[in-house]
N, C-alpha and C. Protein backbone atom coordinates (compact mmCIF):
# COMPACT_ATOMS: atom_id res chain seq x y z
N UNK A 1 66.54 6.25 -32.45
CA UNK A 1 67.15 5.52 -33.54
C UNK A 1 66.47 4.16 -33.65
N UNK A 2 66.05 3.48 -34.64
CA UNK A 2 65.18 2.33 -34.98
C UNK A 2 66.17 1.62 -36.05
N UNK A 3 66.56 0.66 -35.81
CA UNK A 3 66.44 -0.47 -36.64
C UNK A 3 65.61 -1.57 -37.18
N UNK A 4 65.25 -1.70 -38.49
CA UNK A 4 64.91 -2.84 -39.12
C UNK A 4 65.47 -3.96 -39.19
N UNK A 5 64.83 -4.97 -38.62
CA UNK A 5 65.43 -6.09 -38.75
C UNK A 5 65.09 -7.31 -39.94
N UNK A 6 65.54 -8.17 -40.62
CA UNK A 6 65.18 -9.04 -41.51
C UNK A 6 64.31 -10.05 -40.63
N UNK A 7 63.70 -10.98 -41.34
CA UNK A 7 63.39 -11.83 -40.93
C UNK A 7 64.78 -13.09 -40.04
N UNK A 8 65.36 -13.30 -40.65
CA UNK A 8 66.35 -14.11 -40.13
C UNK A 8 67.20 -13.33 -39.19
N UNK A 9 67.39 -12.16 -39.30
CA UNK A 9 67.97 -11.84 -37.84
C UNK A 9 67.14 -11.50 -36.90
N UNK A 10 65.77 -11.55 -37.23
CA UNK A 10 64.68 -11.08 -35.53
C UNK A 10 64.87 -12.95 -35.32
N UNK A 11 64.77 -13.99 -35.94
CA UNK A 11 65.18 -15.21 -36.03
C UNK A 11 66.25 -15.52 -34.53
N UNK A 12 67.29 -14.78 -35.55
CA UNK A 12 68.55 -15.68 -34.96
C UNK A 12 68.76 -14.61 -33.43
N UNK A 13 68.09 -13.77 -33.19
CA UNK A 13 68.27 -12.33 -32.04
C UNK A 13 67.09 -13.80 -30.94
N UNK A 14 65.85 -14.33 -31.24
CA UNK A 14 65.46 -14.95 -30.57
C UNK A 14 66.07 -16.25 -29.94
N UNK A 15 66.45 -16.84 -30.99
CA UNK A 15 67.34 -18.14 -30.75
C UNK A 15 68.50 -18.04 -29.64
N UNK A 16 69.23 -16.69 -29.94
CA UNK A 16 70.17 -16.19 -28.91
C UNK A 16 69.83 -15.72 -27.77
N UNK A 17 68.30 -15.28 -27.55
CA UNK A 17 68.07 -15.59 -25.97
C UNK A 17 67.85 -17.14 -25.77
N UNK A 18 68.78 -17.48 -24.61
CA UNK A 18 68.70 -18.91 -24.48
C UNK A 18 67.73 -18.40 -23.64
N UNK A 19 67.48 -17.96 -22.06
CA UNK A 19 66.53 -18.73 -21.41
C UNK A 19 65.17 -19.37 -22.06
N UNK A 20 64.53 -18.74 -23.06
CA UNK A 20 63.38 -18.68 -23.81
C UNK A 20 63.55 -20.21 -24.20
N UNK A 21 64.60 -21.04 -25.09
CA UNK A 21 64.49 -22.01 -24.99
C UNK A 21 63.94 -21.98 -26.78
N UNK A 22 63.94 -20.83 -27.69
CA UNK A 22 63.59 -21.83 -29.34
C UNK A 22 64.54 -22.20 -29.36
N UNK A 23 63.98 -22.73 -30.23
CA UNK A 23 63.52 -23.67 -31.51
C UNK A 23 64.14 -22.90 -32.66
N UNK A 24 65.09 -23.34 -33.87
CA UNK A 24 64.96 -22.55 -35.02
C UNK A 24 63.37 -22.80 -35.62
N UNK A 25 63.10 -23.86 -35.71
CA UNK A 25 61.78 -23.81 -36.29
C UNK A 25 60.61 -22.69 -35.16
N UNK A 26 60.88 -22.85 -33.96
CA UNK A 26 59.62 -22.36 -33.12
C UNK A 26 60.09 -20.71 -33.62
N UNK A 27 61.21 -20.04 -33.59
CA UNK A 27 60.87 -18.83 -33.78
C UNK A 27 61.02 -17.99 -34.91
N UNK A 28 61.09 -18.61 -36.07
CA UNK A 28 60.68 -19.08 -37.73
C UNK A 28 58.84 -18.85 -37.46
N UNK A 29 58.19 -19.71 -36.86
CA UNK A 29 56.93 -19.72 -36.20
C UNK A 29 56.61 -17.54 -36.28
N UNK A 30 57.23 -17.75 -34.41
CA UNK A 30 56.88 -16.53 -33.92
C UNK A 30 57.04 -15.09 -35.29
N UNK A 31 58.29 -15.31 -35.30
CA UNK A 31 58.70 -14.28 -36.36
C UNK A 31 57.60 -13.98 -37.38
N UNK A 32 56.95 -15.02 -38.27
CA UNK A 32 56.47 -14.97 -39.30
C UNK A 32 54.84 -14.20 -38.78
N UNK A 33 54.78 -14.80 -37.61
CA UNK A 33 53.31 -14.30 -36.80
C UNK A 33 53.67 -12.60 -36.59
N UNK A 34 54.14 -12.28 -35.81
CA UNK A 34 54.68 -10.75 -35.59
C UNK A 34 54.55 -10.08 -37.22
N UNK A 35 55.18 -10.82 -37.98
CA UNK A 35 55.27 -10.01 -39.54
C UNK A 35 53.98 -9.87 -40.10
N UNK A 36 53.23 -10.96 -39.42
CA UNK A 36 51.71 -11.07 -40.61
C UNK A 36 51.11 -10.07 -39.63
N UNK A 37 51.12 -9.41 -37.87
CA UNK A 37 50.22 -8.48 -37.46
C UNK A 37 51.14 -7.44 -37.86
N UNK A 38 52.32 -7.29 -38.22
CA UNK A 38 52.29 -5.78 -38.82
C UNK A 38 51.96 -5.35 -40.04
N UNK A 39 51.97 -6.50 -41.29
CA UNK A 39 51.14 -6.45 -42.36
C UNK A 39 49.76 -5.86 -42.33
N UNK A 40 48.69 -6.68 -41.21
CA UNK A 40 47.69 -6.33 -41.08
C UNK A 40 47.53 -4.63 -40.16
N UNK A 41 48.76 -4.55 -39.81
CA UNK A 41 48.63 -2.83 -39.21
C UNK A 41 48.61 -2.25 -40.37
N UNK A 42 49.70 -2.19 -40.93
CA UNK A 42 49.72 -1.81 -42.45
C UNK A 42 48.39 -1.20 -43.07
N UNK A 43 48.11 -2.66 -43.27
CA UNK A 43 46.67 -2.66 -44.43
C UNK A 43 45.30 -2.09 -43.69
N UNK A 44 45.47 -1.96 -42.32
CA UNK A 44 44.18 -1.54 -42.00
C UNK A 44 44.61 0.00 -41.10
N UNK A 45 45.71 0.73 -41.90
CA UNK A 45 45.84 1.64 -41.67
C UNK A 45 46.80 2.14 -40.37
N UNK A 46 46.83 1.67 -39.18
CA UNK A 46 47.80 2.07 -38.40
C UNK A 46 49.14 2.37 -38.53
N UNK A 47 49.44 1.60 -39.56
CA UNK A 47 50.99 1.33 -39.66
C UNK A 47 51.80 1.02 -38.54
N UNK A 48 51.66 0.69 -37.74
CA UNK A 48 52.54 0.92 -36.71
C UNK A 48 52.97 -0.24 -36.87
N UNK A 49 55.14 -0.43 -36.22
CA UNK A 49 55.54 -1.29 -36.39
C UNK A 49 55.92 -2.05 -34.90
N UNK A 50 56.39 -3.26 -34.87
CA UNK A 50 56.54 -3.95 -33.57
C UNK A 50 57.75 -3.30 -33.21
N UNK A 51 58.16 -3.10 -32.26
CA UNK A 51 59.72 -3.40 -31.42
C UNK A 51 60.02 -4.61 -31.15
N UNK A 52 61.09 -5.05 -31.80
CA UNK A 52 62.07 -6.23 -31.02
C UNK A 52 62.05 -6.36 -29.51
N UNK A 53 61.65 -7.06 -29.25
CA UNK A 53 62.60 -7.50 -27.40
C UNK A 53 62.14 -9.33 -27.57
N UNK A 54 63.66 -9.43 -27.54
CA UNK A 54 63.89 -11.54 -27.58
C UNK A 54 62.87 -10.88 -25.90
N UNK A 55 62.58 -10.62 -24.85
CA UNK A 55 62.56 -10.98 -23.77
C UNK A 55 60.90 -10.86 -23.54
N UNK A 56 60.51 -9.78 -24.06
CA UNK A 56 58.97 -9.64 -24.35
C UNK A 56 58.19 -10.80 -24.97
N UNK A 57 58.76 -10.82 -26.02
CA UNK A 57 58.47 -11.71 -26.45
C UNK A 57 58.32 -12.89 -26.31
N UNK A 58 59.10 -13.30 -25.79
CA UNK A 58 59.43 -14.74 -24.72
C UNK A 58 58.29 -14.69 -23.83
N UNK A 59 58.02 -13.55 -23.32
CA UNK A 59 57.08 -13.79 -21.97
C UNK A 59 55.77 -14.04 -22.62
N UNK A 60 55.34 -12.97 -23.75
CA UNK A 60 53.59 -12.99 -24.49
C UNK A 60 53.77 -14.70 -25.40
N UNK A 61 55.03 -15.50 -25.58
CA UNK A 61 54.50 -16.54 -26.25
C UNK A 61 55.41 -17.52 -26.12
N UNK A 62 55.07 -18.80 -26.13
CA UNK A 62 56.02 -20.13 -25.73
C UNK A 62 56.18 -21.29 -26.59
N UNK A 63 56.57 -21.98 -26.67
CA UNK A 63 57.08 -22.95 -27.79
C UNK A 63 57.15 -24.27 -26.58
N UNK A 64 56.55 -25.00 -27.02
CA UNK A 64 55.94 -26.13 -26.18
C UNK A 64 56.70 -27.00 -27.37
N UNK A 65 57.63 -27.77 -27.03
CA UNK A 65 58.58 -28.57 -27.41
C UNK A 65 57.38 -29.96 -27.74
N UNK A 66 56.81 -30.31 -27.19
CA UNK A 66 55.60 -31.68 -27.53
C UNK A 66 54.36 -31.10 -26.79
N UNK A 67 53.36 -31.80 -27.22
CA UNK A 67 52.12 -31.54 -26.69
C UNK A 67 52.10 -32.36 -24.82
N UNK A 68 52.77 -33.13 -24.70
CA UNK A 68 52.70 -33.33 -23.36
C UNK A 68 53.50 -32.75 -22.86
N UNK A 69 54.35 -31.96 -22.93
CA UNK A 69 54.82 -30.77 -22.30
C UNK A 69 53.92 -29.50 -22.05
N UNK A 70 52.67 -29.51 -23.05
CA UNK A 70 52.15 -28.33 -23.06
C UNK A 70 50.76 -28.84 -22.09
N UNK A 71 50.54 -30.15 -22.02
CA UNK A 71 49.43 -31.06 -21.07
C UNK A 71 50.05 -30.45 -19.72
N UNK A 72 51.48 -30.41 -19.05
CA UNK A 72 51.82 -30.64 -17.80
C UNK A 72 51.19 -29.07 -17.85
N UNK A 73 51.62 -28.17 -18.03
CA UNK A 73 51.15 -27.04 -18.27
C UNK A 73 49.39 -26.49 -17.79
N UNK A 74 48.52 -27.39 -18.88
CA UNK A 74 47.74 -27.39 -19.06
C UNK A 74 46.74 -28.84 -18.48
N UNK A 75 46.42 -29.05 -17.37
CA UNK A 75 46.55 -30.50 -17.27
C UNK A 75 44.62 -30.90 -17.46
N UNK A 76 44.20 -29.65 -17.66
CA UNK A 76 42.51 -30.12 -17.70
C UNK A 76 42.40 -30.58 -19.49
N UNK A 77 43.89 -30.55 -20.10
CA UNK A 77 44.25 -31.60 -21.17
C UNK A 77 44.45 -32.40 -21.25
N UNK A 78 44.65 -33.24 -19.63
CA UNK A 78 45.28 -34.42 -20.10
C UNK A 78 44.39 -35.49 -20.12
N UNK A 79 43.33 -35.52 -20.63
CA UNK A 79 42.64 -36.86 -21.14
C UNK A 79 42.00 -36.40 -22.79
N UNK A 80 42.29 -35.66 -22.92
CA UNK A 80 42.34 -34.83 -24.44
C UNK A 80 43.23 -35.73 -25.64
N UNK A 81 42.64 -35.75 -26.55
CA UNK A 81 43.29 -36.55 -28.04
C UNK A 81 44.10 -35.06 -28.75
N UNK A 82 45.07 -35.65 -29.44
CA UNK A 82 45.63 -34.45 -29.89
C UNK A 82 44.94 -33.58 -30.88
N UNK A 83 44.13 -33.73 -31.59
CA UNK A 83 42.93 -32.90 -32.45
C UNK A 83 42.40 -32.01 -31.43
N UNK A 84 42.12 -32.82 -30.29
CA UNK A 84 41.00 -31.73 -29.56
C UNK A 84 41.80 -31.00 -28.31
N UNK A 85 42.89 -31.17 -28.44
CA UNK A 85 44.32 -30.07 -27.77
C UNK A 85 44.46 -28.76 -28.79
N UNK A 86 45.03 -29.16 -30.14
CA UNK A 86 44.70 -28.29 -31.11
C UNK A 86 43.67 -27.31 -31.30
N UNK A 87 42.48 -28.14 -31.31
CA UNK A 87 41.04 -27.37 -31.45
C UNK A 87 41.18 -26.37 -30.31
N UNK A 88 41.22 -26.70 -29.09
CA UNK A 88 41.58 -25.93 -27.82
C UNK A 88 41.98 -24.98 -27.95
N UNK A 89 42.89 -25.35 -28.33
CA UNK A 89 44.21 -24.10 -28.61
C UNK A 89 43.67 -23.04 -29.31
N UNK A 90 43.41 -23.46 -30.48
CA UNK A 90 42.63 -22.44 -31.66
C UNK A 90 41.52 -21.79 -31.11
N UNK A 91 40.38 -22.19 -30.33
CA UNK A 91 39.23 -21.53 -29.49
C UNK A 91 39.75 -20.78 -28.80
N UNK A 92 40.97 -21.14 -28.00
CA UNK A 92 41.14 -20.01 -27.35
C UNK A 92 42.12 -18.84 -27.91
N UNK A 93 42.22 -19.45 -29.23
CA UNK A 93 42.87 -18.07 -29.33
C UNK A 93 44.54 -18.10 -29.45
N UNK A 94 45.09 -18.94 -28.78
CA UNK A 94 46.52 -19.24 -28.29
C UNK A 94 47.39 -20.04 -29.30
N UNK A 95 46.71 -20.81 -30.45
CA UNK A 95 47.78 -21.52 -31.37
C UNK A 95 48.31 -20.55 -32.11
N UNK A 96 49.60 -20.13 -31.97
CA UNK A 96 50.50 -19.77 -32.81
C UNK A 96 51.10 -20.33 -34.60
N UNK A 97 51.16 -21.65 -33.85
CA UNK A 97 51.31 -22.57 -35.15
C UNK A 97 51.78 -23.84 -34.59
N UNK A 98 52.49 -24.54 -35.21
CA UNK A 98 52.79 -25.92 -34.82
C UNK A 98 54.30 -26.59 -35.17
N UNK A 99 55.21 -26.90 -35.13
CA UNK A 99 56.48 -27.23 -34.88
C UNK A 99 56.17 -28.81 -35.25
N UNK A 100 57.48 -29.27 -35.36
CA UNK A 100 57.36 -30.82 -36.51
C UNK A 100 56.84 -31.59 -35.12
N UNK A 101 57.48 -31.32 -34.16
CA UNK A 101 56.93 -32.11 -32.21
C UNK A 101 55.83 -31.22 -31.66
N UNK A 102 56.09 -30.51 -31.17
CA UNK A 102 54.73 -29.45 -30.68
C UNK A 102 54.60 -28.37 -31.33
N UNK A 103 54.22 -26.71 -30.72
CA UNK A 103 53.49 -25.45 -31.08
C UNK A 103 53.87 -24.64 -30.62
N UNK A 104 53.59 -23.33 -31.10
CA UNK A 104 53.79 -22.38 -30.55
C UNK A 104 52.71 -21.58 -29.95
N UNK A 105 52.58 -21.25 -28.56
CA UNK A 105 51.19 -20.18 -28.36
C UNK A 105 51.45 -19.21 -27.70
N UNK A 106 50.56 -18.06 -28.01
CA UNK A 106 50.48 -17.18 -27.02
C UNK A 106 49.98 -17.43 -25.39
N UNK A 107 50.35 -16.69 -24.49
CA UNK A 107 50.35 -17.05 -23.23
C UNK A 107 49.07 -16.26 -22.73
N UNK A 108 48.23 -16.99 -21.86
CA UNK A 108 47.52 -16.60 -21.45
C UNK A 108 47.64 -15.23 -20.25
């Protein structure tokens, strides 16, 4: 049995795992990311759709509340300007997006 979920309830299903710690905005973020790779399953034929898990999810990606939260983390950042934290991020692959204070990324 499969359920579809809306956008605002895969939303508010994340928010309600507390340990994870979003953000309404950070998993507004995630959500919209998950929707645009099943679009692109879609369009390039797989179709295949994601499964929900607040807990999976949580683990493949994180919401870094400020960028020096995401420095302690990351500390061969910390003499880094915030452009070239960003840039970072994006090279490797890991910016999710960005939150009005910090970002969201996938986990290495």
């Amino acid at each position: 049995m499969k359920q579809t979920l809306s956008t605002n309830q895969a939303v508010g299903l994340l928010i309600e795992y507390k340990a994870a710690g979003w953000t309404r905005e950070g998993a507004e973020i995630i959500v919209q990311h998950l929707e645009e790779i099943e679009r692109d399953w879609r369009e390039h034929g797989s179709g295949e759709e994601i499964e929900f898990d607040a807990v999976c999810i949580s683990c493949d990606y994180h919401e870094y509340k400020s960028l020096e939260d995401l420095v302690g983390d990351y500390p061969e950042l910390a003499e880094k300007k915030e452009k070239e934290i960003l840039d970072w991020l994006q090279d490797e692959g890991m910016l999710i997006g960005q939150t009005s204070e910090g970002v969201v990324v996938r986990n290495q």
